[in-house]
Protein backbone atom coordinates (compact mmCIF):
# COMPACT_ATOMS: atom_id res chain seq x y z
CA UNK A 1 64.87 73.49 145.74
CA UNK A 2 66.44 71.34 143.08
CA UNK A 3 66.61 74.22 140.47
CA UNK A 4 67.89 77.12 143.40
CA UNK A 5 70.71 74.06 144.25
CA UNK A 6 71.43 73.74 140.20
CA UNK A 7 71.56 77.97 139.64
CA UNK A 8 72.82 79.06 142.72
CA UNK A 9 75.96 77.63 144.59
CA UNK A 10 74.71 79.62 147.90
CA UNK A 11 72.59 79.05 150.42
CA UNK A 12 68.84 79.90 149.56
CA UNK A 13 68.25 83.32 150.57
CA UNK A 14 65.78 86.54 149.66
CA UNK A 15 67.42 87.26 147.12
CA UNK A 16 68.33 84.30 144.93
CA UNK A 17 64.47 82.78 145.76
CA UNK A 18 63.04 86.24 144.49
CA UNK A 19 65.63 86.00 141.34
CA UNK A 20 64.21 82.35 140.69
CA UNK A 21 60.24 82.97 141.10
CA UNK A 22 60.16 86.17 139.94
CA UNK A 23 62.76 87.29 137.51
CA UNK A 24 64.37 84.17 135.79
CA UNK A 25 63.23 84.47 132.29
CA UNK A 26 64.47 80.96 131.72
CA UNK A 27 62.71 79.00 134.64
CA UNK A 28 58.57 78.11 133.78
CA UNK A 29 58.16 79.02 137.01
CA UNK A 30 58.74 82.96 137.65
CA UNK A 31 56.57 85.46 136.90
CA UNK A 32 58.79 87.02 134.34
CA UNK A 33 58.68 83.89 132.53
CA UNK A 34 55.09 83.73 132.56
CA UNK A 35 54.63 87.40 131.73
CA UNK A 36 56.40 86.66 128.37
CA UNK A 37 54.48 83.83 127.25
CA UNK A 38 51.27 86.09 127.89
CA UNK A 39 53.14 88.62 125.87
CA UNK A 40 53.96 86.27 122.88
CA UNK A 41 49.94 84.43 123.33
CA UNK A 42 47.99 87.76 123.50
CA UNK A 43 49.30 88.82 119.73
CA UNK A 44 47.54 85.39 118.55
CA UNK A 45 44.36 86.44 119.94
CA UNK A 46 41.53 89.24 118.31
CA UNK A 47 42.43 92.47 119.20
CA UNK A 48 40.28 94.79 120.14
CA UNK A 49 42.58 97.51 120.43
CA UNK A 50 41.64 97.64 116.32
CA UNK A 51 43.70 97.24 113.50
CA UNK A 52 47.15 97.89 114.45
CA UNK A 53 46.42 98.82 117.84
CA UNK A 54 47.04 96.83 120.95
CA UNK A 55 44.13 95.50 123.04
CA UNK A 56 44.43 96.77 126.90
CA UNK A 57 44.70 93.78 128.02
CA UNK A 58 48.02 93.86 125.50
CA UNK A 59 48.70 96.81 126.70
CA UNK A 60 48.61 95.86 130.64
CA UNK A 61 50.55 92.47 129.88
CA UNK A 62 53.13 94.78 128.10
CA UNK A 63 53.70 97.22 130.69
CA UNK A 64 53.47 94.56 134.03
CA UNK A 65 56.55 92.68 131.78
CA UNK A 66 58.38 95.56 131.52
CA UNK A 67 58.13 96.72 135.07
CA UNK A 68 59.14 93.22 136.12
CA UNK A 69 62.10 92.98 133.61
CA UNK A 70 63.82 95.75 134.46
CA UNK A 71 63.84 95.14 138.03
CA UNK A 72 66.41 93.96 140.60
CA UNK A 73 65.64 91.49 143.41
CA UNK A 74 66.79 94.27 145.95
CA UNK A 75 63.70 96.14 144.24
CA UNK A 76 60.97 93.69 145.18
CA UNK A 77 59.92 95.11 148.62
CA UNK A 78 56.78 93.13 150.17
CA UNK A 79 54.68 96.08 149.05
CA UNK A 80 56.19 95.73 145.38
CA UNK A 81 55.38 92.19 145.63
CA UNK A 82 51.73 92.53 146.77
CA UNK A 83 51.27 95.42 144.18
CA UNK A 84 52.31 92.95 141.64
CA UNK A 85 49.66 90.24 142.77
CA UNK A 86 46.77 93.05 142.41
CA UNK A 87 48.34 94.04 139.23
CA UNK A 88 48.22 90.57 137.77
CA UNK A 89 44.64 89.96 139.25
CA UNK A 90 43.75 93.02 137.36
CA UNK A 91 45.37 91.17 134.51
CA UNK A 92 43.16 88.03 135.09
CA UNK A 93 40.25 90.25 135.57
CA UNK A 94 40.90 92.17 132.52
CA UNK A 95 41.62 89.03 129.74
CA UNK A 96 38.35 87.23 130.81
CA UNK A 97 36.25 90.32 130.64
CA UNK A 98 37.97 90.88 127.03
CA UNK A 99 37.80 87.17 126.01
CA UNK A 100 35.18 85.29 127.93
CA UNK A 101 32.24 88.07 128.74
């Protein structure tokens, strides 16, 4: 509530909450935010995309970021949002089969 009140001079609504969570690259919080630090941490790890080549787990992280950068709150219908939670699940599912077995 503190950081809506500091960003937004409005009352909360749909669209400055989904703004916040979702697509503020500056705030820890959002997904966006989070998406990018996966982006930046998965090029420190083994690939095994081989040399030169992304891993799919890369690849995934890279396309769910760009998908979520590129959108506008207005775009973030409940079904985008619950696609979004399978797609990150996915994402989950996919960096501990590729990293932990």
């Amino acid at each position: 509530v503190m950081t809506h009140r500091r960003q937004y001079p409005v009352q909360a609504g749909r669209r400055t909450v989904i703004d916040l969570l979702a697509l503020d690259p500056l705030n820890p919080r959002s997904i966006l935010f989070q998406l990018e630090r996966l982006k930046a941490e998965i090029g420190m790890l083994p690939s095994s995309g081989g040399e030169g080549h992304m891993s799919p787990a890369a690849k995934e992280i890279l396309q769910l970021n760009t998908a979520i950068a590129v959108m506008e709150p207005s775009d973030m219908t409940a079904q985008v949002i619950d696609d979004l939670a399978n797609e990150i699940g996915g994402l989950y599912n996919s960096l501990a089969k590729a990293f932990f077995g």
